[in-house]
PDB file of N, CA and C in Angstrom:
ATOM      1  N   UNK A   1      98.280 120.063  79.319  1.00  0.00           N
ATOM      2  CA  UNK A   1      98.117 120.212  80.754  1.00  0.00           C
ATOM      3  C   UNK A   1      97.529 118.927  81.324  1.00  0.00           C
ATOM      4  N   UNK A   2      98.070 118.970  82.370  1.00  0.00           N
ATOM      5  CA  UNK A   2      97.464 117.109  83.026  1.00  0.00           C
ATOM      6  C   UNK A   2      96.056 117.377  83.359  1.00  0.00           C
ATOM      7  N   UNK A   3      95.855 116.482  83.955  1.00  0.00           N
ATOM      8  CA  UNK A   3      93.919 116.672  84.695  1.00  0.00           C
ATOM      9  C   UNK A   3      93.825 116.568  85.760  1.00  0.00           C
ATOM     10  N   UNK A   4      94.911 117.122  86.590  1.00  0.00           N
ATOM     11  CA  UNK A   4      95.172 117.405  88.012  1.00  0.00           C
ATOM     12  C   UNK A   4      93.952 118.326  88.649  1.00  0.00           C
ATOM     13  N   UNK A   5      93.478 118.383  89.609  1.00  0.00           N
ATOM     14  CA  UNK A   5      92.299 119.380  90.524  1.00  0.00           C
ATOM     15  C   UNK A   5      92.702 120.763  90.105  1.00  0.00           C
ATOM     16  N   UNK A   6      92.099 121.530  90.352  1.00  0.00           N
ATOM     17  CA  UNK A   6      92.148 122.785  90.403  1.00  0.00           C
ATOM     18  C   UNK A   6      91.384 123.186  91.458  1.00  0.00           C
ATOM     19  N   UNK A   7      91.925 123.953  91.892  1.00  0.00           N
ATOM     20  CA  UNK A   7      91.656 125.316  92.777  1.00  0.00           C
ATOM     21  C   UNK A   7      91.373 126.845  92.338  1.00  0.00           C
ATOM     22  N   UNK A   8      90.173 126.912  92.377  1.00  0.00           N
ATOM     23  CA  UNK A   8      89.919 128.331  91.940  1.00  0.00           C
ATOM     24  C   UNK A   8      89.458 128.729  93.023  1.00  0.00           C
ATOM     25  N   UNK A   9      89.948 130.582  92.895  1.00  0.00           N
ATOM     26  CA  UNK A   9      89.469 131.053  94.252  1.00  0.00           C
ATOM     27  C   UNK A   9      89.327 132.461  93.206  1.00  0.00           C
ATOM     28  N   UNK A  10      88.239 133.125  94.376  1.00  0.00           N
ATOM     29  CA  UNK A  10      87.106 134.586  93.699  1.00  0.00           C
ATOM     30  C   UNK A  10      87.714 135.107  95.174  1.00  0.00           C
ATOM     31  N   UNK A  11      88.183 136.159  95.194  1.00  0.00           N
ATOM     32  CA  UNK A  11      88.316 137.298  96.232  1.00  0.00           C
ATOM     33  C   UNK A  11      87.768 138.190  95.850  1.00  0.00           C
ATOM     34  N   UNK A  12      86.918 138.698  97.237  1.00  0.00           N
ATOM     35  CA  UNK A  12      85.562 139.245  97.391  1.00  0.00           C
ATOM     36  C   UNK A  12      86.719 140.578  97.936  1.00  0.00           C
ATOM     37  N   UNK A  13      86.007 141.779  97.843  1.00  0.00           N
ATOM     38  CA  UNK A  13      86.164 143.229  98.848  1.00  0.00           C
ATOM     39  C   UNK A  13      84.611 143.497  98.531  1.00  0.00           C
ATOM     40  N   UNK A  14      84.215 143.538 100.134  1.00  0.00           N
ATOM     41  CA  UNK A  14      83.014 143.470 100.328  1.00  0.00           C
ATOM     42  C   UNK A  14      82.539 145.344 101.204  1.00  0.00           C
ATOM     43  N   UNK A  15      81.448 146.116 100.765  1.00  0.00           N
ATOM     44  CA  UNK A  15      81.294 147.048 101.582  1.00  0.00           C
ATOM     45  C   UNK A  15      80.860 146.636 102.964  1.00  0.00           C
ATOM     46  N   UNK A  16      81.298 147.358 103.820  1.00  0.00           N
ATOM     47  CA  UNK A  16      81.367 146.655 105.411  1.00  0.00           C
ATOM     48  C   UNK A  16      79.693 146.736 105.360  1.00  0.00           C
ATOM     49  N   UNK A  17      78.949 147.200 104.893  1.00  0.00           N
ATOM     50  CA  UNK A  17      77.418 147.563 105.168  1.00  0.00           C
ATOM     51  C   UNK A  17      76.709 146.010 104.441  1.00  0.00           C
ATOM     52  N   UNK A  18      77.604 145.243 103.957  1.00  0.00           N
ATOM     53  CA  UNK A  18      76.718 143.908 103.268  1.00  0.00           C
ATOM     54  C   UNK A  18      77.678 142.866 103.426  1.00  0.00           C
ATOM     55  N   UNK A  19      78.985 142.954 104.898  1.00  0.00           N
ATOM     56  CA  UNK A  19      79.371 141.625 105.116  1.00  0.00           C
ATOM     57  C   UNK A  19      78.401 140.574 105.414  1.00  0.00           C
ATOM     58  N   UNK A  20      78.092 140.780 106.613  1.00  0.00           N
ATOM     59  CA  UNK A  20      76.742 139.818 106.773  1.00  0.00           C
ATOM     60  C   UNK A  20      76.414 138.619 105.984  1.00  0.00           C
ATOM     61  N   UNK A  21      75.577 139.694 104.826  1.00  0.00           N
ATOM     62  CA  UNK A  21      74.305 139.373 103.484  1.00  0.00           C
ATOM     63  C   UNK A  21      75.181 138.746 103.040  1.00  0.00           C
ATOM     64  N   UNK A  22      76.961 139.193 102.121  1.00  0.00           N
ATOM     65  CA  UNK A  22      77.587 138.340 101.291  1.00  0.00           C
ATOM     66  C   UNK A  22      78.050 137.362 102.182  1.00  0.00           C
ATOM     67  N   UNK A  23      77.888 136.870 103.237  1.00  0.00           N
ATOM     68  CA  UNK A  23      78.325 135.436 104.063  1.00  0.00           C
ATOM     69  C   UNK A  23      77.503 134.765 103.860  1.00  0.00           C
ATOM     70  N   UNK A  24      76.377 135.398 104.054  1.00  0.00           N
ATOM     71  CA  UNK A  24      75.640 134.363 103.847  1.00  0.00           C
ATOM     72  C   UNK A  24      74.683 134.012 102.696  1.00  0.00           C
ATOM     73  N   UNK A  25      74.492 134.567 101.815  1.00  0.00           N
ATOM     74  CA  UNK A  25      75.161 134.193 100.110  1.00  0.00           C
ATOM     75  C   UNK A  25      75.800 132.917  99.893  1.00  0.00           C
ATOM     76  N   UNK A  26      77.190 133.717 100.078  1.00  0.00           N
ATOM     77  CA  UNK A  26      78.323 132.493 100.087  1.00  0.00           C
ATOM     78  C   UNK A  26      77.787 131.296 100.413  1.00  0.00           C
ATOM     79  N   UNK A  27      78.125 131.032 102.187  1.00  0.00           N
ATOM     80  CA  UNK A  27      77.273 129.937 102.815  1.00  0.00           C
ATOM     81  C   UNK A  27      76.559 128.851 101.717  1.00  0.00           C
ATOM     82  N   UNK A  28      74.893 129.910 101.943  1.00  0.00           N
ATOM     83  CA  UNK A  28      74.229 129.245 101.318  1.00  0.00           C
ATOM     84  C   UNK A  28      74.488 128.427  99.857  1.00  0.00           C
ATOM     85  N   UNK A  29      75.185 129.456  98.930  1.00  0.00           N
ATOM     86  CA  UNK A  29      75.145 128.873  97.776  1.00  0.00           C
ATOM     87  C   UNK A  29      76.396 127.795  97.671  1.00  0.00           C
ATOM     88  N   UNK A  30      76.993 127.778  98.944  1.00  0.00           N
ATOM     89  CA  UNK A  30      77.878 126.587  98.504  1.00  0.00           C
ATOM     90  C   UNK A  30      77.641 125.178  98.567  1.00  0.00           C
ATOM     91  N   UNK A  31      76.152 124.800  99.415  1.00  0.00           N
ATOM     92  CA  UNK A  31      75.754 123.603  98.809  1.00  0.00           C
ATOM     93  C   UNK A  31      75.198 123.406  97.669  1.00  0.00           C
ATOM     94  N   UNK A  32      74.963 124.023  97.432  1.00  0.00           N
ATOM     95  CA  UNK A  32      74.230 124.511  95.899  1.00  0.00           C
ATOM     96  C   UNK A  32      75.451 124.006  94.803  1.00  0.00           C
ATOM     97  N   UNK A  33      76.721 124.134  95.299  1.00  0.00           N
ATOM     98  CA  UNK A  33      77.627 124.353  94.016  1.00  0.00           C
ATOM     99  C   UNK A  33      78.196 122.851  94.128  1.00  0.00           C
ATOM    100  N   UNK A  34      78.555 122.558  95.149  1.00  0.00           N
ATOM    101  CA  UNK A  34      79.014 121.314  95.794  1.00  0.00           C
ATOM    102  C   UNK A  34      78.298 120.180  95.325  1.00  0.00           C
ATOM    103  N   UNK A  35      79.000 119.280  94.304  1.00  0.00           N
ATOM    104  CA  UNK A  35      78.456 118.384  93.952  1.00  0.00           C
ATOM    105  C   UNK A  35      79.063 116.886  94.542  1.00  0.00           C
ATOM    106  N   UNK A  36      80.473 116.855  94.680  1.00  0.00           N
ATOM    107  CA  UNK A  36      81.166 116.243  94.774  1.00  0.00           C
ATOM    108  C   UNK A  36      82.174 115.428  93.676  1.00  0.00           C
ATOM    109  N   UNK A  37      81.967 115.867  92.772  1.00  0.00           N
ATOM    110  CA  UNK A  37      82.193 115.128  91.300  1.00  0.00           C
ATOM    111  C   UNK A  37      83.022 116.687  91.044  1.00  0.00           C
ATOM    112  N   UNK A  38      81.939 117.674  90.103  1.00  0.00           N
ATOM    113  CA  UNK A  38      82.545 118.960  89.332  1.00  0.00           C
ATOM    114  C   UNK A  38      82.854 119.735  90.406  1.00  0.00           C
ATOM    115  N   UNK A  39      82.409 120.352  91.473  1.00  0.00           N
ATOM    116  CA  UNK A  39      83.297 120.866  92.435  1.00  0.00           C
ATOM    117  C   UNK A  39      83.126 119.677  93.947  1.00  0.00           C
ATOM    118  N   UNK A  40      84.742 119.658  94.418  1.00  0.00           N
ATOM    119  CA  UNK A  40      84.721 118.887  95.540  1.00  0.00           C
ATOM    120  C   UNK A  40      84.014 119.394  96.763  1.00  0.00           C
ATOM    121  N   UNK A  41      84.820 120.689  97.040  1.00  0.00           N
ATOM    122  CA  UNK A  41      85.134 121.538  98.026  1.00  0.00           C
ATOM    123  C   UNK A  41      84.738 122.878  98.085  1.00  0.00           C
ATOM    124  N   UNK A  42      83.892 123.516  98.515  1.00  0.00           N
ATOM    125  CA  UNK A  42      83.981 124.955  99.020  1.00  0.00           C
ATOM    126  C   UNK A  42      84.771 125.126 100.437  1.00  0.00           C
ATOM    127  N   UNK A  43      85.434 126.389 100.218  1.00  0.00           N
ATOM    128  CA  UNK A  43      85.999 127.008 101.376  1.00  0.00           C
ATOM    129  C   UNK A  43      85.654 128.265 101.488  1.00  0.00           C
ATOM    130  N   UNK A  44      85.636 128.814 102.597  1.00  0.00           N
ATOM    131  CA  UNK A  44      85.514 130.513 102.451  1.00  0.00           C
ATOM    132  C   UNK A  44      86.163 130.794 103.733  1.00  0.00           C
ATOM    133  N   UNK A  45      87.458 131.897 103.356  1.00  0.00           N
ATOM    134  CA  UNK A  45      88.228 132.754 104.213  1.00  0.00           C
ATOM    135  C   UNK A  45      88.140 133.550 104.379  1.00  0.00           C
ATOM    136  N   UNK A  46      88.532 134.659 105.489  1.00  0.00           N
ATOM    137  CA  UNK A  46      88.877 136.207 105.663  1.00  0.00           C
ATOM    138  C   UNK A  46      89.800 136.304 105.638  1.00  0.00           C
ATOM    139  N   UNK A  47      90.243 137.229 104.613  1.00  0.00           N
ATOM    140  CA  UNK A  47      91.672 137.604 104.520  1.00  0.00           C
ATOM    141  C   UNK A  47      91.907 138.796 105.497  1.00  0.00           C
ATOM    142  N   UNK A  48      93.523 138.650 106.064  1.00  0.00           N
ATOM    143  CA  UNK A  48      93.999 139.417 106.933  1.00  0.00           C
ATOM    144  C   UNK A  48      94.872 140.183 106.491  1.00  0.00           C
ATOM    145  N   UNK A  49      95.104 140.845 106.941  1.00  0.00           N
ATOM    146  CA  UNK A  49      94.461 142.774 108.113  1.00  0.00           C
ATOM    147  C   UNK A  49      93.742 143.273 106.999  1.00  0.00           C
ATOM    148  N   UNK A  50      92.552 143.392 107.839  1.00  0.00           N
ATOM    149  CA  UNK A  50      91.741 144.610 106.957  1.00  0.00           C
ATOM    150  C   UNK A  50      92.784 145.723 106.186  1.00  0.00           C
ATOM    151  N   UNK A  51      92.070 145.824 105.181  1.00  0.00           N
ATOM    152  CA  UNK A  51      92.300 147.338 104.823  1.00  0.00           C
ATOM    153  C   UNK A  51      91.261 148.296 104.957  1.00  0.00           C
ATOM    154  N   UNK A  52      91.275 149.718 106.135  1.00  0.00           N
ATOM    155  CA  UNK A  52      90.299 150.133 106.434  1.00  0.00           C
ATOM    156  C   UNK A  52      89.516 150.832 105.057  1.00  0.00           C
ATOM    157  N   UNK A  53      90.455 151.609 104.097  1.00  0.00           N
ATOM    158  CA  UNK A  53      90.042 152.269 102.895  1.00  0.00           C
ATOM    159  C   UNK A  53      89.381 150.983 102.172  1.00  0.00           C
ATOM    160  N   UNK A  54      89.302 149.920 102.525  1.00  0.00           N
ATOM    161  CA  UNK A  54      89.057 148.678 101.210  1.00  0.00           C
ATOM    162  C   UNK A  54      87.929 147.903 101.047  1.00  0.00           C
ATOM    163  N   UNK A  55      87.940 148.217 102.812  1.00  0.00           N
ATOM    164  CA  UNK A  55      86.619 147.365 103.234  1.00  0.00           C
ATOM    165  C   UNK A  55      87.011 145.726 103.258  1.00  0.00           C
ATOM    166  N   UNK A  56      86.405 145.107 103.524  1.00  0.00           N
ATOM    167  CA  UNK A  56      86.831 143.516 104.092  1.00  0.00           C
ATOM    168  C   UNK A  56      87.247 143.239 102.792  1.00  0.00           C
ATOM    169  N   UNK A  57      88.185 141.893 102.768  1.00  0.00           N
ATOM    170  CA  UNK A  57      87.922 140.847 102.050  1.00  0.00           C
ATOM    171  C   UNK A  57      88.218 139.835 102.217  1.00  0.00           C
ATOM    172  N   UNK A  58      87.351 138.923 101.257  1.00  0.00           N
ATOM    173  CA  UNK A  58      87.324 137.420 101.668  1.00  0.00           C
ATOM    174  C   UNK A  58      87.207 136.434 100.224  1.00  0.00           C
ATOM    175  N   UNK A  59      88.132 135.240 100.770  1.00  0.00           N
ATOM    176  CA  UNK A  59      88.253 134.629  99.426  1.00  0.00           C
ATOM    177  C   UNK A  59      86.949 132.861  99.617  1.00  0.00           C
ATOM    178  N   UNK A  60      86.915 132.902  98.296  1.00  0.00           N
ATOM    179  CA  UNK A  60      86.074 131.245  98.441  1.00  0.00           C
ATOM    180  C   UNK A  60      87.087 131.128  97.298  1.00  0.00           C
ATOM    181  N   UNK A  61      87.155 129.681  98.253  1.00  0.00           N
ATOM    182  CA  UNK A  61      88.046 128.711  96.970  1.00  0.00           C
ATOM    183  C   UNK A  61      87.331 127.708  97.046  1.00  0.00           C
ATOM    184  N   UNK A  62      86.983 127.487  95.707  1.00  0.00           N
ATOM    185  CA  UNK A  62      86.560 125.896  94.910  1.00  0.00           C
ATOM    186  C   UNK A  62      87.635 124.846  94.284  1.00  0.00           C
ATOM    187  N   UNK A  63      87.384 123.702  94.758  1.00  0.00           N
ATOM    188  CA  UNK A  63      88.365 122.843  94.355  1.00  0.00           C
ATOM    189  C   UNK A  63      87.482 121.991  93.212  1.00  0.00           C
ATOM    190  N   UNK A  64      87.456 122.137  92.405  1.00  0.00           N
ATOM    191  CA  UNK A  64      87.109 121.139  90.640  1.00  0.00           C
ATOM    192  C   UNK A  64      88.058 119.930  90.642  1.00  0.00           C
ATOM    193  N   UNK A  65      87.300 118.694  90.638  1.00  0.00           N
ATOM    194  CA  UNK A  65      87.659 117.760  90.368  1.00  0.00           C
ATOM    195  C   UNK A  65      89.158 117.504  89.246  1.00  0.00           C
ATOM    196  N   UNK A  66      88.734 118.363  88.502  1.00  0.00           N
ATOM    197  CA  UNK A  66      90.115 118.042  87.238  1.00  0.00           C
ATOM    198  C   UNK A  66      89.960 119.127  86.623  1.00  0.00           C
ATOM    199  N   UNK A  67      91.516 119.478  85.584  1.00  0.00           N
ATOM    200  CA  UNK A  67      91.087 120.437  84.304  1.00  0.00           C
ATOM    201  C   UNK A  67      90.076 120.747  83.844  1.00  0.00           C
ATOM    202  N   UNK A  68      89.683 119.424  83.194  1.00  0.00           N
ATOM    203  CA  UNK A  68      88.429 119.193  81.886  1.00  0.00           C
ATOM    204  C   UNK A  68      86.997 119.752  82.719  1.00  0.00           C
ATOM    205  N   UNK A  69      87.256 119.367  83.796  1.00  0.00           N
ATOM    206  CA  UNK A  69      85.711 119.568  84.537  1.00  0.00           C
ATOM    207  C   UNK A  69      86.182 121.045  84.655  1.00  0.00           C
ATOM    208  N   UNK A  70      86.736 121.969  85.616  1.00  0.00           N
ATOM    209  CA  UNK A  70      86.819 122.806  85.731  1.00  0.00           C
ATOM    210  C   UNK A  70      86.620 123.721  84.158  1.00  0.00           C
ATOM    211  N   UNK A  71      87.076 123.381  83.111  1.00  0.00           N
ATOM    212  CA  UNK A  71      86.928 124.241  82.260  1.00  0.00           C
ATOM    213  C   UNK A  71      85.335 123.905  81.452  1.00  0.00           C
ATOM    214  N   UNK A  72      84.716 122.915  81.943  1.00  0.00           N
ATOM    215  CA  UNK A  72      83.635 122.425  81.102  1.00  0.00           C
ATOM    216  C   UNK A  72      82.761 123.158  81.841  1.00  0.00           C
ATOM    217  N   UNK A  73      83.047 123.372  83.043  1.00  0.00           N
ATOM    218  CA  UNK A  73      81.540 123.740  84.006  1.00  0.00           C
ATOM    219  C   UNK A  73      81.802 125.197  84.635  1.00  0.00           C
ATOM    220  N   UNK A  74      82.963 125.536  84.609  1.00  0.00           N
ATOM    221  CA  UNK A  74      83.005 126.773  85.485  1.00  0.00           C
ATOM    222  C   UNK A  74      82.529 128.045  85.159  1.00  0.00           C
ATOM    223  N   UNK A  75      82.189 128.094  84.085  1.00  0.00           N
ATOM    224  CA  UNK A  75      81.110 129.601  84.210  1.00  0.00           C
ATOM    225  C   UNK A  75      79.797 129.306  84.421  1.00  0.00           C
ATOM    226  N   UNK A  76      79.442 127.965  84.224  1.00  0.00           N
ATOM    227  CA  UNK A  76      77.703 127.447  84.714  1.00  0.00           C
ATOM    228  C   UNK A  76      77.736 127.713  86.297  1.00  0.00           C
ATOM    229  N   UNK A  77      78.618 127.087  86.753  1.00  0.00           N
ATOM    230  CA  UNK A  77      79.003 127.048  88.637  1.00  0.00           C
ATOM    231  C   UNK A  77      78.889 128.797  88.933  1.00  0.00           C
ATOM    232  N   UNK A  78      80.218 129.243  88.201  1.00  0.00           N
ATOM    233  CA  UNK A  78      80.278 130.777  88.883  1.00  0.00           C
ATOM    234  C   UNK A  78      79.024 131.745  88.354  1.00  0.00           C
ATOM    235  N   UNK A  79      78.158 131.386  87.252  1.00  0.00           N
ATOM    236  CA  UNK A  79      77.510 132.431  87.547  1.00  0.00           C
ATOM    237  C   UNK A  79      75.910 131.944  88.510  1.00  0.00           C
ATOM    238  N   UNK A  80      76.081 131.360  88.861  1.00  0.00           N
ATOM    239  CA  UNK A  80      74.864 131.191  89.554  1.00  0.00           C
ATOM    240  C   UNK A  80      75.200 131.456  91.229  1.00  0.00           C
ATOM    241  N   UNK A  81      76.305 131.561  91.387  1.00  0.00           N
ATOM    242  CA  UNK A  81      77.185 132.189  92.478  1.00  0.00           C
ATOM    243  C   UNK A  81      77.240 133.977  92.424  1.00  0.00           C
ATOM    244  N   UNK A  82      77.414 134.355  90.906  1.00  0.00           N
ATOM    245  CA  UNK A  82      77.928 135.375  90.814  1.00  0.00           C
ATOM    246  C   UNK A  82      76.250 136.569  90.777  1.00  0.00           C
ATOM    247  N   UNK A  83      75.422 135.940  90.068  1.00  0.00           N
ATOM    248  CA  UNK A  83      74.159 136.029  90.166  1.00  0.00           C
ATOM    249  C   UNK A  83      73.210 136.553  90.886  1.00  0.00           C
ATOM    250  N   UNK A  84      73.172 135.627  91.941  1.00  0.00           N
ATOM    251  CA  UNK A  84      72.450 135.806  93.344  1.00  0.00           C
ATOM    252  C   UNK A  84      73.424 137.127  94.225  1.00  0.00           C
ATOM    253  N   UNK A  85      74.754 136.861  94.038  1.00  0.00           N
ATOM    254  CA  UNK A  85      75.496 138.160  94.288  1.00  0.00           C
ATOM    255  C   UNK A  85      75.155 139.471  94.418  1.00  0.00           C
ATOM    256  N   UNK A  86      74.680 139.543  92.601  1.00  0.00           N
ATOM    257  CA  UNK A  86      74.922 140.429  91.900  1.00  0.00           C
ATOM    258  C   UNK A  86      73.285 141.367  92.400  1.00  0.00           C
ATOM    259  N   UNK A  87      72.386 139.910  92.439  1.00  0.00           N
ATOM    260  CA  UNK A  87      71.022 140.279  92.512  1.00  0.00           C
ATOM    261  C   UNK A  87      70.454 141.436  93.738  1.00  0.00           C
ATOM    262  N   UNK A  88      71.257 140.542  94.738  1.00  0.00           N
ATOM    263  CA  UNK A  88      71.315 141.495  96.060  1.00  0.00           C
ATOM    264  C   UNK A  88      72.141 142.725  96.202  1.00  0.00           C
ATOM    265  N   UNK A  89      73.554 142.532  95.951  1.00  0.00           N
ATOM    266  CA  UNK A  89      74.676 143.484  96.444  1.00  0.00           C
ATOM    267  C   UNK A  89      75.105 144.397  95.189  1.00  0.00           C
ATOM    268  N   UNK A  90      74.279 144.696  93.773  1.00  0.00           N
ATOM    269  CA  UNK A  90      75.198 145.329  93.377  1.00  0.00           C
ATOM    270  C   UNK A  90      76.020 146.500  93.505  1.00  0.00           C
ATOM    271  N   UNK A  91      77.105 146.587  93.247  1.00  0.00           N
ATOM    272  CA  UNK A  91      77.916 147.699  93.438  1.00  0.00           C
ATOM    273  C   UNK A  91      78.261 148.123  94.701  1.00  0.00           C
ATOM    274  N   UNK A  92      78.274 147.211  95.704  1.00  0.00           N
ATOM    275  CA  UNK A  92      78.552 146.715  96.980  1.00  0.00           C
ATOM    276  C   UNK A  92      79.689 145.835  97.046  1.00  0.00           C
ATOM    277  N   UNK A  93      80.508 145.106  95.942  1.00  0.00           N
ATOM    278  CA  UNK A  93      81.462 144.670  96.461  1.00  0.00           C
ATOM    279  C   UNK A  93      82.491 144.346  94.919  1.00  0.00           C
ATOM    280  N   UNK A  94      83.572 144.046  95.089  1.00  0.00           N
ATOM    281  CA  UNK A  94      84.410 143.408  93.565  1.00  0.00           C
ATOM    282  C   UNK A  94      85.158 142.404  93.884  1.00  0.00           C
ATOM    283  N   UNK A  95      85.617 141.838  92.736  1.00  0.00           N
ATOM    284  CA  UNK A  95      86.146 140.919  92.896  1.00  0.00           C
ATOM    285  C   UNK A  95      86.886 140.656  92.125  1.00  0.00           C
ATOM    286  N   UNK A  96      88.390 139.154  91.799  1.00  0.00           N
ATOM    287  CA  UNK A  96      89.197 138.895  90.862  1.00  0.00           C
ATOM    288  C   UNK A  96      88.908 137.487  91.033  1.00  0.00           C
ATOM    289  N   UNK A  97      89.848 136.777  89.999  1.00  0.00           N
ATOM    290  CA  UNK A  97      89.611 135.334  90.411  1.00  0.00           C
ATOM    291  C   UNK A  97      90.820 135.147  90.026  1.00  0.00           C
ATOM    292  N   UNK A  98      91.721 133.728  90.797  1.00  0.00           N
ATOM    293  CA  UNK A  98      92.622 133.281  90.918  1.00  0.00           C
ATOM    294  C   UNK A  98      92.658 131.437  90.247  1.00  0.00           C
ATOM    295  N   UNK A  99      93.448 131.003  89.349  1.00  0.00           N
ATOM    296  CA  UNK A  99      92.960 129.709  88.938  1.00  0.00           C
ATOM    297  C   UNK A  99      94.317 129.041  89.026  1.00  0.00           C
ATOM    298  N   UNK A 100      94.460 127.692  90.021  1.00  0.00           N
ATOM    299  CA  UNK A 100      95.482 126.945  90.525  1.00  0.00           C
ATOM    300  C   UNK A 100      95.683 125.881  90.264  1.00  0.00           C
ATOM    301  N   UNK A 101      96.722 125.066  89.651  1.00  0.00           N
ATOM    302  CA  UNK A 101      96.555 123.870  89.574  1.00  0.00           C
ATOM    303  C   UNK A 101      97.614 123.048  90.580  1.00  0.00           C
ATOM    304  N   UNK A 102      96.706 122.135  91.568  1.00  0.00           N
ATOM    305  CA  UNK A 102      97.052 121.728  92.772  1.00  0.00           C
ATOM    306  C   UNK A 102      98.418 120.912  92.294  1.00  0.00           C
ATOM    307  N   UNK A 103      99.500 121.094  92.816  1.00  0.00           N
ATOM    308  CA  UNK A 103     100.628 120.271  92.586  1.00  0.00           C
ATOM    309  C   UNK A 103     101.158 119.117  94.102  1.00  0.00           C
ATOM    310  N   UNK A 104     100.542 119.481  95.128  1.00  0.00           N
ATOM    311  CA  UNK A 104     100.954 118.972  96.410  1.00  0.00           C
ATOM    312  C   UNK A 104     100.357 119.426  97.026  1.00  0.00           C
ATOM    313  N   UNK A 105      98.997 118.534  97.936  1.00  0.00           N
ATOM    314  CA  UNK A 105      98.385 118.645  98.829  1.00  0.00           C
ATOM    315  C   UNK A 105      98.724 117.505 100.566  1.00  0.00           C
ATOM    316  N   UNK A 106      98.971 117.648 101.229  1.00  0.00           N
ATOM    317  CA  UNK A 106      99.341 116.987 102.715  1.00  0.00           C
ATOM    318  C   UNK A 106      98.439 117.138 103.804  1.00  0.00           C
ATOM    319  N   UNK A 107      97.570 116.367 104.237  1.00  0.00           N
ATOM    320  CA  UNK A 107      96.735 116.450 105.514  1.00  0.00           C
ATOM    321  C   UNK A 107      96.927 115.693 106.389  1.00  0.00           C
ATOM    322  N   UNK A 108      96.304 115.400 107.186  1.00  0.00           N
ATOM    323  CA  UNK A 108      96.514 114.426 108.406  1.00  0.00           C
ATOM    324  C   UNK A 108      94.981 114.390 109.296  1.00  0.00           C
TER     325      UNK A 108
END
């Protein structure tokens, strides 16, 4: 596999009673994660249309510098993310994770 960026993203379904708290979680801990080197980028979205039975959800995607980094560091990164989560909200929300390897990015 090359040593192209990666994009990992954690989608959240959050109970509507701790959107708030998990924003700002998120938020916070994404300077925390943000190094600029092992992760570039935090993002955090709301995914659309609710599902009313589902309760919100919302994705953070991390962009990792490369393969090697992404696989060297990413359970140190996610659990100190997953952690503080866990500390506050348990059993308040779930999640999956999604792992991408960027082939074509375009901005302006």
């Amino acid at each position: 596999m090359s040593d192209d960026q990666i994009l990992y993203n954690l989608t959240f379904q959050i109970s509507p009673d701790y959107i708030s708290r998990w924003l700002s979680i998120a938020k916070d801990i994404s300077s925390t994660l943000v190094d600029g080197e092992i992760i570039k980028a935090v993002q955090i979205n709301e995914i659309e249309p609710h599902e009313k039975d589902l309760g919100n959800s919302y994705a953070m995607q991390f962009w990792f510098g490369s393969h090697s980094l992404f696989e060297q560091n990413k359970l140190s990164k996610m659990r100190i993310l997953l952690e503080k989560i866990d500390s506050e909200m348990r059993g308040q929300y779930a999640y999956f994770e999604t792992k991408m390897r960027v082939l074509h990015y375009y901005s302006k």
